[in-house]
C-alpha atoms as a PDB file:
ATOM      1  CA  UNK A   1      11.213 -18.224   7.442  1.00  0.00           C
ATOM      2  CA  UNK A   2       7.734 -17.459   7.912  1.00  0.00           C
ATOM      3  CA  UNK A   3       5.604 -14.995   6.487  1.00  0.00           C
ATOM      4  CA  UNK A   4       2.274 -12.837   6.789  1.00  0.00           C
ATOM      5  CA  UNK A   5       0.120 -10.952   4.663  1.00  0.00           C
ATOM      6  CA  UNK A   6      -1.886  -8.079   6.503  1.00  0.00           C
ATOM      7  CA  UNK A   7      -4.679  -5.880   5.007  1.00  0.00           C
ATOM      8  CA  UNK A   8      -5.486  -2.708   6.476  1.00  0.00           C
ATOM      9  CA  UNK A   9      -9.273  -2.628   5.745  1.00  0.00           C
ATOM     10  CA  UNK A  10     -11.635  -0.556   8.179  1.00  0.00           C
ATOM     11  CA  UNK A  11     -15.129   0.446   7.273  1.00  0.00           C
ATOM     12  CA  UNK A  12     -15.021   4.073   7.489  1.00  0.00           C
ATOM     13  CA  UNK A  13     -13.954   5.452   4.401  1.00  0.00           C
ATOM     14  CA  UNK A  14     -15.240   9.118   4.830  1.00  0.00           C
ATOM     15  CA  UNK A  15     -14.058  10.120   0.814  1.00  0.00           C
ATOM     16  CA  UNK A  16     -15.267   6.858  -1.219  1.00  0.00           C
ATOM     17  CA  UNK A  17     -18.076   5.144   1.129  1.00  0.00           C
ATOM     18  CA  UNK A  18     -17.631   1.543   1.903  1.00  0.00           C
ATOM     19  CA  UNK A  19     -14.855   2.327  -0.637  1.00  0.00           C
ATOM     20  CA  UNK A  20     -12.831  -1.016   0.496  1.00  0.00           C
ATOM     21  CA  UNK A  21     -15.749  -3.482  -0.591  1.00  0.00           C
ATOM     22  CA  UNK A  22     -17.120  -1.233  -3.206  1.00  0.00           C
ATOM     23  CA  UNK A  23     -16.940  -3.162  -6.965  1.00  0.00           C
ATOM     24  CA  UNK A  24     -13.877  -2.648  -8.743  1.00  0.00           C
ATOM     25  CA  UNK A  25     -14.029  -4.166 -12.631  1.00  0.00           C
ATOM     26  CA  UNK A  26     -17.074  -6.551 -10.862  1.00  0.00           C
ATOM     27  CA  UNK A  27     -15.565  -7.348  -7.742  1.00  0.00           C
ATOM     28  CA  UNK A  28     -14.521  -6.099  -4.432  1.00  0.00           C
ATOM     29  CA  UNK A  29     -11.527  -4.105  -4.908  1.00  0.00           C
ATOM     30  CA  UNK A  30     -10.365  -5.899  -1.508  1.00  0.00           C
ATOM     31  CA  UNK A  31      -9.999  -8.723  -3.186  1.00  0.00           C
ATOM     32  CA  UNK A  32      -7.370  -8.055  -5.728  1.00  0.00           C
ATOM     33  CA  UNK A  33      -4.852  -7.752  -3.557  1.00  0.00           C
ATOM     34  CA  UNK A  34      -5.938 -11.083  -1.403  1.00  0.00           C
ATOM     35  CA  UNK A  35      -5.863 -13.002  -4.506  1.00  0.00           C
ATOM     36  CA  UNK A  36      -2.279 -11.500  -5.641  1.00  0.00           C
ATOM     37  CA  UNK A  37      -0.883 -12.589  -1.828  1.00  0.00           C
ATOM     38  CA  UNK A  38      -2.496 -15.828  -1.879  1.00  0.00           C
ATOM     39  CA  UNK A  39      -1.331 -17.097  -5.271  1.00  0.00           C
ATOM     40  CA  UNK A  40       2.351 -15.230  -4.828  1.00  0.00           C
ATOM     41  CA  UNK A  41       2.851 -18.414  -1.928  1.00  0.00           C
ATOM     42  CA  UNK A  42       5.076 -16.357  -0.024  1.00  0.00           C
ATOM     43  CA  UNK A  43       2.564 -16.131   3.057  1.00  0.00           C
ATOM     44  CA  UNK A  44       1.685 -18.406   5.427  1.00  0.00           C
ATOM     45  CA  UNK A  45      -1.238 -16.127   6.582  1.00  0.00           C
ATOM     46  CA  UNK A  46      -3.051 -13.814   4.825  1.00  0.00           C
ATOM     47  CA  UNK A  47      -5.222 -11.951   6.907  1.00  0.00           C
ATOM     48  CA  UNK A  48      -7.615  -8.697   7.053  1.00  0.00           C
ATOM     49  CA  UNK A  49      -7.290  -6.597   9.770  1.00  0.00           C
ATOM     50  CA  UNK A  50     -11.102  -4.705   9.754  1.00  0.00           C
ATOM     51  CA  UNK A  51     -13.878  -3.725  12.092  1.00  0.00           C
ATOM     52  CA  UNK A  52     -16.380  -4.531   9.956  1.00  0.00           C
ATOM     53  CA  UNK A  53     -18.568  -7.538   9.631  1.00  0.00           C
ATOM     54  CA  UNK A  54     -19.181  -7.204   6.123  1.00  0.00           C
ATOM     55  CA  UNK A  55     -15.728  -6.533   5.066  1.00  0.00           C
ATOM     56  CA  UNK A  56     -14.526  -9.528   6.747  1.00  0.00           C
ATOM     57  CA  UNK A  57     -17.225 -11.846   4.992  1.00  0.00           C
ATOM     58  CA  UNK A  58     -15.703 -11.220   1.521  1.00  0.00           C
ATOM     59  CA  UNK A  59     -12.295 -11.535   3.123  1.00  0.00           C
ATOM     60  CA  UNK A  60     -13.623 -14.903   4.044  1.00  0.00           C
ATOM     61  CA  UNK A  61     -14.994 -15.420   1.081  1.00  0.00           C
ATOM     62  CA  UNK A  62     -11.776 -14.722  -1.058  1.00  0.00           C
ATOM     63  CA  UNK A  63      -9.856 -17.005   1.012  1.00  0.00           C
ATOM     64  CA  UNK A  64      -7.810 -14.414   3.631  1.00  0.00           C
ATOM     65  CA  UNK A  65      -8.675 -15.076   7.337  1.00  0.00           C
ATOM     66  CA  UNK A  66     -10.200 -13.041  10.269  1.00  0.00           C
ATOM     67  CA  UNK A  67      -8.876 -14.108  13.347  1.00  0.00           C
ATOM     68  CA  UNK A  68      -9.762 -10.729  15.470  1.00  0.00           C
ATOM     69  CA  UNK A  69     -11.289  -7.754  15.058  1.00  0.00           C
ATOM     70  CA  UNK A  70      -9.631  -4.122  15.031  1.00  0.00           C
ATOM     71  CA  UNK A  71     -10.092  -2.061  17.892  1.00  0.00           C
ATOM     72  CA  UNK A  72     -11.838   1.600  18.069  1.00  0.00           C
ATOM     73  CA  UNK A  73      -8.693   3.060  18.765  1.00  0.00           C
ATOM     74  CA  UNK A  74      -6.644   2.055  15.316  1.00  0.00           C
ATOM     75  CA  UNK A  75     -10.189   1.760  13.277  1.00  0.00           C
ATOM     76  CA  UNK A  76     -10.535   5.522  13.715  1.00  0.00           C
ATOM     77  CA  UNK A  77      -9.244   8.579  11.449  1.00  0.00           C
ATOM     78  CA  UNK A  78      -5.988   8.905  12.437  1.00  0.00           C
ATOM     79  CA  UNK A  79      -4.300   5.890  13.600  1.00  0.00           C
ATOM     80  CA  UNK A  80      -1.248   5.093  11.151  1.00  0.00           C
ATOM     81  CA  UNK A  81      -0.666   2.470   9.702  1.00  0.00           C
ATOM     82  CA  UNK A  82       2.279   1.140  11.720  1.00  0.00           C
ATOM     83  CA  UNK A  83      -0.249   1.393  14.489  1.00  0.00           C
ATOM     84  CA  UNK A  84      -2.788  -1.038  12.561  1.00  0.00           C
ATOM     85  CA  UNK A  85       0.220  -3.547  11.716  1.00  0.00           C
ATOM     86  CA  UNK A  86       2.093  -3.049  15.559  1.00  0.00           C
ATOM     87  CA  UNK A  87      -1.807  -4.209  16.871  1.00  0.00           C
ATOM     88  CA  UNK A  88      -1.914  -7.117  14.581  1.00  0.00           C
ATOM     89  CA  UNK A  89       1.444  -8.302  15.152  1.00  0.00           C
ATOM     90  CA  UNK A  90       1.176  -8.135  18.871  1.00  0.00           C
ATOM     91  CA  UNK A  91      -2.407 -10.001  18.512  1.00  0.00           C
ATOM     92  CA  UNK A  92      -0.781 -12.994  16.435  1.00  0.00           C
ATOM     93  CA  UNK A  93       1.850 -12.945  18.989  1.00  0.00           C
ATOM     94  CA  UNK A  94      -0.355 -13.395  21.987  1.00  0.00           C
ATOM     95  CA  UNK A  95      -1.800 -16.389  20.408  1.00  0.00           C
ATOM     96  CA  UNK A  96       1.948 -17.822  20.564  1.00  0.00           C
ATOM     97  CA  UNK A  97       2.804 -16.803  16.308  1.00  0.00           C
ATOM     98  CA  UNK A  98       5.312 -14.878  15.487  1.00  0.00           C
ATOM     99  CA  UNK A  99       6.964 -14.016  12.085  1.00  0.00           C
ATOM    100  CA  UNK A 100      10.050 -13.187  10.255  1.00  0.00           C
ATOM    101  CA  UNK A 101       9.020 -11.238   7.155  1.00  0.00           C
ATOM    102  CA  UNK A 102       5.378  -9.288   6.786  1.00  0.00           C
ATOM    103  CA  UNK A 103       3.820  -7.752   4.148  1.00  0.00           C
ATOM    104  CA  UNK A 104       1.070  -4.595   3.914  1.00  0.00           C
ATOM    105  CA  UNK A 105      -1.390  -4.784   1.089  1.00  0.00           C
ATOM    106  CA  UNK A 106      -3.731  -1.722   1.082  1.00  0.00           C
ATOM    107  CA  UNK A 107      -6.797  -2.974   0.080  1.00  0.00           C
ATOM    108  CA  UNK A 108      -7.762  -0.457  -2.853  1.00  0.00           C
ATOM    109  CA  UNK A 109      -4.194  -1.879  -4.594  1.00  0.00           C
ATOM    110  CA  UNK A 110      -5.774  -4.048  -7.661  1.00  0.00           C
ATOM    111  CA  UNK A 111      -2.690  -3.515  -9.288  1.00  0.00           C
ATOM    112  CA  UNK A 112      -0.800  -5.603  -6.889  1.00  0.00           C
ATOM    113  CA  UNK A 113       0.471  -8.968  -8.500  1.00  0.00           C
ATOM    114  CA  UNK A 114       2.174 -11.684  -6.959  1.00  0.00           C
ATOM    115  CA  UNK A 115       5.396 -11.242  -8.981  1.00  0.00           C
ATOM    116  CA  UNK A 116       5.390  -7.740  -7.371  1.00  0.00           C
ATOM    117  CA  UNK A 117       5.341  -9.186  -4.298  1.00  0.00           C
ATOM    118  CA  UNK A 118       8.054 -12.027  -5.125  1.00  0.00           C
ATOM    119  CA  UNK A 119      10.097  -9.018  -6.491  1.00  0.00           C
ATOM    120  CA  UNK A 120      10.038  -7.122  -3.447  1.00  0.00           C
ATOM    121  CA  UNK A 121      10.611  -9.635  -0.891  1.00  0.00           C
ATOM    122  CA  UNK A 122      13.406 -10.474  -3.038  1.00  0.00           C
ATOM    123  CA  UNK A 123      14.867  -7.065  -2.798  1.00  0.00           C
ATOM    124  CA  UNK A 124      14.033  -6.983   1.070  1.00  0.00           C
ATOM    125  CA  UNK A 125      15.970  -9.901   1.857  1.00  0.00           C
ATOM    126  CA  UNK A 126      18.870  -9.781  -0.733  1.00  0.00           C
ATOM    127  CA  UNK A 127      19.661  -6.043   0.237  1.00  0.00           C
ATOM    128  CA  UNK A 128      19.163  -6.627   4.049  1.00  0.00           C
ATOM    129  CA  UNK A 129      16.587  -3.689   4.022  1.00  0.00           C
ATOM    130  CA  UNK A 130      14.300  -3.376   6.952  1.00  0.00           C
ATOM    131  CA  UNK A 131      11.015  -2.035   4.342  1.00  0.00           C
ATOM    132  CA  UNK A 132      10.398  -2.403   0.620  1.00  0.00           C
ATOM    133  CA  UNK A 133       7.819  -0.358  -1.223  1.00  0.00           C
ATOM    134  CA  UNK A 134       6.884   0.053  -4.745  1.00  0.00           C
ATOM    135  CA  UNK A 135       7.602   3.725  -5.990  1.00  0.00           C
ATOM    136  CA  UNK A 136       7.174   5.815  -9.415  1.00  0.00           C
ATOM    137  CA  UNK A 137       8.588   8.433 -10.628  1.00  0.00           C
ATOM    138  CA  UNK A 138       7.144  12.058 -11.272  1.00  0.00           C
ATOM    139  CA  UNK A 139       5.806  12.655 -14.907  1.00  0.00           C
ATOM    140  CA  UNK A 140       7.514  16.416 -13.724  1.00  0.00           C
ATOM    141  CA  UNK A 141      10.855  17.642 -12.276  1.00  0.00           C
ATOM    142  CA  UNK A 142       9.440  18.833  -8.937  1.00  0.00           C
ATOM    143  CA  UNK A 143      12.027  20.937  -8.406  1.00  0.00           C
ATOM    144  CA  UNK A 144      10.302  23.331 -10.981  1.00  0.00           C
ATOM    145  CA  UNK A 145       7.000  22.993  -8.771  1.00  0.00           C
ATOM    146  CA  UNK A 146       5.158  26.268  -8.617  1.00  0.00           C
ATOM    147  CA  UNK A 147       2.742  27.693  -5.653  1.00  0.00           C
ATOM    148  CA  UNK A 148      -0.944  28.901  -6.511  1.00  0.00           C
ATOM    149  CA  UNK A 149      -1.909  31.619  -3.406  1.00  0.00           C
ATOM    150  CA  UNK A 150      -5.181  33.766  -4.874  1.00  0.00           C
ATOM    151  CA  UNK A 151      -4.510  33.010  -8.627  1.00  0.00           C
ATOM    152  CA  UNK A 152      -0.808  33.903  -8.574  1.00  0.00           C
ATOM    153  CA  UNK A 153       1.660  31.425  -8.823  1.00  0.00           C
ATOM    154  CA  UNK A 154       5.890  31.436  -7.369  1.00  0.00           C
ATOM    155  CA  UNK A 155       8.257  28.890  -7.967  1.00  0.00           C
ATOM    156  CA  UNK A 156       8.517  26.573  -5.214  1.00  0.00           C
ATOM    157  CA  UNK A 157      12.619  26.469  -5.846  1.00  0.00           C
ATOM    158  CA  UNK A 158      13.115  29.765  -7.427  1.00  0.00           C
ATOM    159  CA  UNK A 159      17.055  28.669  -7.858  1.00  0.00           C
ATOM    160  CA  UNK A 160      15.993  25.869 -10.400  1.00  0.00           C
ATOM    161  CA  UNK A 161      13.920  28.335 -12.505  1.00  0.00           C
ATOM    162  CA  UNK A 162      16.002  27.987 -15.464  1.00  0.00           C
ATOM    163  CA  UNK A 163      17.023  24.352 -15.049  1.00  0.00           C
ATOM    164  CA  UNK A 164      16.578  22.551 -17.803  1.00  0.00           C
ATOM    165  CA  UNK A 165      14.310  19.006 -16.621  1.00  0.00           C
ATOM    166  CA  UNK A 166      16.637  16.538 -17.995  1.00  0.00           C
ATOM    167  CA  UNK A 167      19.401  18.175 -16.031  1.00  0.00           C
ATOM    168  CA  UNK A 168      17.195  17.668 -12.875  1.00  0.00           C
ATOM    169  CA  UNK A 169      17.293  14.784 -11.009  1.00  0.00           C
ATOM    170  CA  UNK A 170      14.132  12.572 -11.083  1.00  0.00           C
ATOM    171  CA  UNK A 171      12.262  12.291  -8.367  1.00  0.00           C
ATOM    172  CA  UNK A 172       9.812   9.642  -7.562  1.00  0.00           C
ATOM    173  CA  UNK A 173       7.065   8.984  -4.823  1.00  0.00           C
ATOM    174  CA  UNK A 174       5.320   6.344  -2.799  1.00  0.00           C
ATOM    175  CA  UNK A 175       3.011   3.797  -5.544  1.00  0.00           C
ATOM    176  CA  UNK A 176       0.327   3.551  -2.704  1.00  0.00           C
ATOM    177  CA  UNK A 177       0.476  -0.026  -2.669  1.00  0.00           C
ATOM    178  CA  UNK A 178       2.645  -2.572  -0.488  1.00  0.00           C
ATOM    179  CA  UNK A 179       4.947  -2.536   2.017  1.00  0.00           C
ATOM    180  CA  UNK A 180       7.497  -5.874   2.503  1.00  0.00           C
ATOM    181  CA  UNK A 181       8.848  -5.364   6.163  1.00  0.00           C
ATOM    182  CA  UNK A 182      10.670  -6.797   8.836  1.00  0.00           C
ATOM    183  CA  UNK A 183       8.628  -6.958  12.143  1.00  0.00           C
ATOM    184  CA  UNK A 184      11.358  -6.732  14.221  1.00  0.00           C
ATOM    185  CA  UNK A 185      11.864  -3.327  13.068  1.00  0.00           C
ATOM    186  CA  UNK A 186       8.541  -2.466  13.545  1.00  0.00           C
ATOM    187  CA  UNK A 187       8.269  -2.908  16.842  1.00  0.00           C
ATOM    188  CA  UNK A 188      11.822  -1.743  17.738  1.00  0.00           C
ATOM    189  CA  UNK A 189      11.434   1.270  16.114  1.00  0.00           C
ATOM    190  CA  UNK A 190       7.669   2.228  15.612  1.00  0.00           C
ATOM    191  CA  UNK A 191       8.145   3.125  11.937  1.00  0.00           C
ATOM    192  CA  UNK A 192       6.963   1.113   9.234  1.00  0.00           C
ATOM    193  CA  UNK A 193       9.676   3.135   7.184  1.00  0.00           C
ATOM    194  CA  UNK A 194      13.379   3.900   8.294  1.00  0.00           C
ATOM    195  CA  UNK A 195      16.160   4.935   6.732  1.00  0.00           C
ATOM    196  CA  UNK A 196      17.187   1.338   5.732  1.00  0.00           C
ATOM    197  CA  UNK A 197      14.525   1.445   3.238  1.00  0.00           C
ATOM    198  CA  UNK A 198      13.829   0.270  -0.531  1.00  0.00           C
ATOM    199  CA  UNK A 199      12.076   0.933  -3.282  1.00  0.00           C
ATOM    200  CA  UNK A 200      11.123  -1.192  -6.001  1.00  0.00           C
ATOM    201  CA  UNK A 201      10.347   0.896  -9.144  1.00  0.00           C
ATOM    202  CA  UNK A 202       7.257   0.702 -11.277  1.00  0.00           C
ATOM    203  CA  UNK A 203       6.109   1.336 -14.455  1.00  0.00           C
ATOM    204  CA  UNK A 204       3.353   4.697 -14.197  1.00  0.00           C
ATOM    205  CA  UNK A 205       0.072   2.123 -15.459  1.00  0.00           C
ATOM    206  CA  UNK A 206       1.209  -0.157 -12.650  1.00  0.00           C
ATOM    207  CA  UNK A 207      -0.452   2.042 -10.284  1.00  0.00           C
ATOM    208  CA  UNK A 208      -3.583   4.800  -8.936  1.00  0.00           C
ATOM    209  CA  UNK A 209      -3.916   6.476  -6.076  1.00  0.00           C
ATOM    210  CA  UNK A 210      -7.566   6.386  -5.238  1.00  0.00           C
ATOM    211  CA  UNK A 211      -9.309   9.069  -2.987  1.00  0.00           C
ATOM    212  CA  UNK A 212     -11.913  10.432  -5.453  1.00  0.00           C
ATOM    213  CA  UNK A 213     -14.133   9.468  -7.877  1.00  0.00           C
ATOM    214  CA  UNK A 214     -12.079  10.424 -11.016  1.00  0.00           C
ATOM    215  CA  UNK A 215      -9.404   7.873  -8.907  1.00  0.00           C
ATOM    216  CA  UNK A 216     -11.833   5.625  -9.445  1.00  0.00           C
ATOM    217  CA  UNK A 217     -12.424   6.065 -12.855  1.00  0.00           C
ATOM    218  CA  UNK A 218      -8.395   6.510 -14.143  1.00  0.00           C
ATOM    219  CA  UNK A 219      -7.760   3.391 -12.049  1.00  0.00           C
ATOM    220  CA  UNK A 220      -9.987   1.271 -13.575  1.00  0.00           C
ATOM    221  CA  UNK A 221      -9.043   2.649 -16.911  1.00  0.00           C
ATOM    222  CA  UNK A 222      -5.727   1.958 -16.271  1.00  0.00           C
ATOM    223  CA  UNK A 223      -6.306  -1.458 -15.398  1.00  0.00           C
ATOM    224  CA  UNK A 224      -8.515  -2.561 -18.488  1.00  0.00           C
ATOM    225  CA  UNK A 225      -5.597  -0.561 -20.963  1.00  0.00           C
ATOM    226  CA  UNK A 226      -3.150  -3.268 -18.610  1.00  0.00           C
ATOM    227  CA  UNK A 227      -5.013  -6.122 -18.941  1.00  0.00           C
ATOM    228  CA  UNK A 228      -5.922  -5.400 -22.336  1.00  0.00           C
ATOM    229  CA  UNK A 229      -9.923  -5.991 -21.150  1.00  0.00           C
END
């Protein structure tokens, strides 16, 4: 059974500039999750997909390979991701490789490890599911979620007003990290996730979203309290 790694890493972050190559903790936070894929053993290529020359340098460097560049069309704002991963699929496949399993590691994930990895692959292939994704669970019942319109706030489910929290059932969203899927699928289907999908859960430090500044801040906070730096 063969195996790929692919990270998503174009150079136009419009939020956090050159926010996939920026320092995280002293290095690139690209790099964490290039590390994690390489020493998990589970790939036999880990690659960056990226338009950028610098980007793929310290992909290079770290050990991932660049063997073609993304084009303008799924570098820009709103290609998805399945449309990054369909193009790099079909690119390996015109040079005659093809491969069972695949992984996406988004490349501001530092808090990918390669037992995370081992553990979702594991999951993937036991369960027959066609994607695997790390997911957390609200700190809050959303189902008591409120709307803010011009300072005045509305329950969101007015019929769960009174519901007590524990008697809610928990909810729990996307970690931001990986996704362990079957290619096949992919391409079959266009969707990186179907209905045939899994989720690995995670502990709330295991994880940050980052988009902002204060991302950037919690995250690495989170990661020294993990790491115990």
């Amino acid at each position: 059974m063969t195996a790929i790694a692919i990270i998503p890493a174009r150079g136009g972050s419009k939020r956090i500039p050159r926010k996939n190559i920026r320092p995280f903790l002293g290095k690139p936070i690209l790099t964490y999750g290039i590390v994690a894929a390489i020493e998990s053993g589970l790939f036999d290529e880990v690659m960056v997909s990226t338009d950028d020359d610098e980007i793929a340098a310290v992909a290079r460097q770290y050990g991932a390979s660049v063997p073609f560049r993304r084009n303008a069309q799924t570098a820009n704002d709103y290609a998805t991701t399945a449309d990054v991963l369909t193009e790099v699929l079909g690119q390996y496949e015109g040079l005659g490789q093809s491969f069972d399993l695949a992984c996406c590691l988004y490349p501001t994930a530092p808090f990918v490890t390669a037992d995370l990895l081992q553990r979702a692959i594991t999951l993937l292939t036991d369960r027959q599911f066609d994607t695997v994704y790390p997911v957390q669970q609200f700190s809050f019942a959303v189902q008591r979620a409120v709307t803010l319109r011009d300072d005045r706030v509305a329950w969101l489910n007015p019929e769960h007003a009174l519901t007590r929290s524990q008697d809610l059932e928990p909810a729990y969203h996307d970690a931001g990290q990986c996704y362990v899927f079957r290619p096949d699928v992919l391409r079959a289907t266009g969707k990186l996730i179907t209905s045939n999908s899994g989720g690995l859960l995670i502990p709330e430090l295991h994880a940050h979203d980052i988009d902002t500044e204060d991302d950037w801040q919690i995250a690495e906070f989170k990661y020294r309290l993990m790491h115990g730096l």
